[in-house]
Protein backbone atom coordinates (compact mmCIF):
# COMPACT_ATOMS: atom_id res chain seq x y z
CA UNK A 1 -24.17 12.25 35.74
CA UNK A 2 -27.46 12.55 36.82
CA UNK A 3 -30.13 15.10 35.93
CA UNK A 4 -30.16 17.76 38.66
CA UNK A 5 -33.76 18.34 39.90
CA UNK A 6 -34.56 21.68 40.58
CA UNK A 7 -37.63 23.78 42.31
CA UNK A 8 -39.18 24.42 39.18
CA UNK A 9 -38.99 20.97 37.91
CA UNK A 10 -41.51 20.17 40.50
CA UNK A 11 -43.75 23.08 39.86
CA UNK A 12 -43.96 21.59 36.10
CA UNK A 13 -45.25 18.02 37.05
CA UNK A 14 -47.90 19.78 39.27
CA UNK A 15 -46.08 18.55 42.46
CA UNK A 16 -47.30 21.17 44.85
CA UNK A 17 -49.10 21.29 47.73
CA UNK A 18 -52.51 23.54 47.04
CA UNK A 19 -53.58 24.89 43.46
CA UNK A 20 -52.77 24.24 40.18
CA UNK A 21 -51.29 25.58 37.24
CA UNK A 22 -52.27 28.11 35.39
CA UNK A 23 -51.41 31.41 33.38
CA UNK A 24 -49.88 34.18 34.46
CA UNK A 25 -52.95 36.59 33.17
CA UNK A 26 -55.47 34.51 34.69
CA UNK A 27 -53.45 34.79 37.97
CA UNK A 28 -52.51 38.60 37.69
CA UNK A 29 -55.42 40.32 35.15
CA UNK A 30 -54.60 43.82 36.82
CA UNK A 31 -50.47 43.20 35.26
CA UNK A 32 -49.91 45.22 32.39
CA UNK A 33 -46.68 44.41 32.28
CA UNK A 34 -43.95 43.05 34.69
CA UNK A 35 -39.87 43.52 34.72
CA UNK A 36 -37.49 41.35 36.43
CA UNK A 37 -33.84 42.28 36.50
CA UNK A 38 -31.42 40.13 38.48
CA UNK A 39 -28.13 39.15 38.91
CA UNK A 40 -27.01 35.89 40.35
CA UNK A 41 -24.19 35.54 42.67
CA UNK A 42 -22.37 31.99 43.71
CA UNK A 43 -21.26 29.12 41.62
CA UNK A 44 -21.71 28.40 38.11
CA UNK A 45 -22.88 32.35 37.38
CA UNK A 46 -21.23 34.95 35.07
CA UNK A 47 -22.14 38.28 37.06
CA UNK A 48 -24.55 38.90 34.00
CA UNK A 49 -27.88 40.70 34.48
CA UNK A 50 -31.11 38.97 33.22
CA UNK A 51 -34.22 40.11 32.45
CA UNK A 52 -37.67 38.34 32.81
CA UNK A 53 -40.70 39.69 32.04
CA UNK A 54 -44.83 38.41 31.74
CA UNK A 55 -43.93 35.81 28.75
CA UNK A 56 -40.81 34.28 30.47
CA UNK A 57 -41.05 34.54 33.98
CA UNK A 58 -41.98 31.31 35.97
CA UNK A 59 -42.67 30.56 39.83
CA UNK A 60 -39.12 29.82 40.56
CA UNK A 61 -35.78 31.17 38.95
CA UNK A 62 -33.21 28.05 38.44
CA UNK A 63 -30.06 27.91 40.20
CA UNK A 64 -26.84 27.89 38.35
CA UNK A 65 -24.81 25.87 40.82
CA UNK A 66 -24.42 22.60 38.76
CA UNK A 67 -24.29 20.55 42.02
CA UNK A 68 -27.47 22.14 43.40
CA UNK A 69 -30.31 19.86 43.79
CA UNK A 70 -34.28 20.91 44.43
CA UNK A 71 -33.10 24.60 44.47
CA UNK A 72 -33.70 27.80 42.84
CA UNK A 73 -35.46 31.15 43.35
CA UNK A 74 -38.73 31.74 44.51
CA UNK A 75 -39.68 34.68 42.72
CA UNK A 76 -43.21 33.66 42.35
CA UNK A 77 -43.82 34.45 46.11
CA UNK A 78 -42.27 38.24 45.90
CA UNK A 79 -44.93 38.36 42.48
CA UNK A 80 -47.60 37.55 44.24
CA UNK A 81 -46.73 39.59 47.73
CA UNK A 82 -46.34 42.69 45.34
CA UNK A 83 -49.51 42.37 43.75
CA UNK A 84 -51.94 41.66 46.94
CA UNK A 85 -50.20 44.84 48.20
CA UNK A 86 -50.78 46.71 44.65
CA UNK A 87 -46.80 47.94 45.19
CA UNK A 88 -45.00 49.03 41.65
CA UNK A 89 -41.74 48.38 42.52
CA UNK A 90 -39.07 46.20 44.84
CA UNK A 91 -35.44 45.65 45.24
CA UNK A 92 -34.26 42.66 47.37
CA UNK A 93 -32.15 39.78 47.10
CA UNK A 94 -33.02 35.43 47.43
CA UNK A 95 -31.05 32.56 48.75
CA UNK A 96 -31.45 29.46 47.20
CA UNK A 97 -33.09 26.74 49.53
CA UNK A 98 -31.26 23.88 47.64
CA UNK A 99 -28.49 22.06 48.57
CA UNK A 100 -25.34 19.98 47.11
CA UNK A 101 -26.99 16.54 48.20
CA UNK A 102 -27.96 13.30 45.58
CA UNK A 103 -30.28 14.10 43.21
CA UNK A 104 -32.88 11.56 44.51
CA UNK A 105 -32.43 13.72 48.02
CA UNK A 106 -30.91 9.74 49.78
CA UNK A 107 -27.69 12.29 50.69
CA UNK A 108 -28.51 15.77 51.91
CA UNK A 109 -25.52 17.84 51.47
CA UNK A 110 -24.51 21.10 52.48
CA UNK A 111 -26.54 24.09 51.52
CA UNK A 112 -26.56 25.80 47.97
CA UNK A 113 -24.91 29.36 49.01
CA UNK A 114 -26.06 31.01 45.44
CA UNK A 115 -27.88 34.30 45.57
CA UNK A 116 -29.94 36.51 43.34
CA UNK A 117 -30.27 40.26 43.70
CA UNK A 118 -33.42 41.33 41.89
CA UNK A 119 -35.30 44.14 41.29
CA UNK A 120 -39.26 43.95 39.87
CA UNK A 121 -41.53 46.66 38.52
CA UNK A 122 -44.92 46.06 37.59
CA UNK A 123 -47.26 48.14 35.90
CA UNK A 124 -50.99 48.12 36.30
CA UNK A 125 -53.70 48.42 34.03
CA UNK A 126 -55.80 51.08 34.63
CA UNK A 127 -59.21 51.12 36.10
């Protein structure tokens, strides 16, 4: 079997449209600290909470559906939303955008129906 490409896989060769990598201080110096709790919902999960927080968070959250290819969780996005808006704290949930097609993308296959619930909280430094 194949190695399933995922969202973040792409985000790690630098495979992205504008920007560039870089650290999550240098992109969010007013974070003191960041929580993410979420629980994912579909095939493959457990119904187990996880937690994420400044040293292990990344731009997208991986899928657990073992058939899902070019999917996962873009909780980079809601991040970076909550900070230009200075807001603490958000609950919502994410669809994965991948789908159950060939890992080279040749077959496109019907959409990846995981979901994550998540909450974040960030704390600021202060000013």
């Amino acid at each position: 079997m194949e190695k399933r490409i995922t969202a973040q896989d792409s985000v790690n060769k630098g495979n992205f449209l504008f920007g560039h990598t870089t650290s999550f201080e240098k992109t969010y110096p007013k974070v003191e600290n960041i929580k993410i709790i979420f629980k994912e919902e579909g095939s493959g999960t457990y119904g187990n909470k996880q937690v994420y927080d400044k040293e292990s968070i990344s731009e997208y959250i991986n899928c657990s559906n073992k058939l899902c290819q070019r999917g996962g969780f873009w909780i980079g996005r809601e991040i970076a939303d909550m900070y230009h808006k200075k807001e603490e704290n958000k609950k919502s949930y994410l669809r994965c955008y991948g789908d159950e097609g060939s890992p080279k993308g040749r077959i496109k296959g019907r959409n990846c129906f995981n979901h994550i619930d998540f909450e974040i909280n960030i704390e600021y430094k202060k000013e």
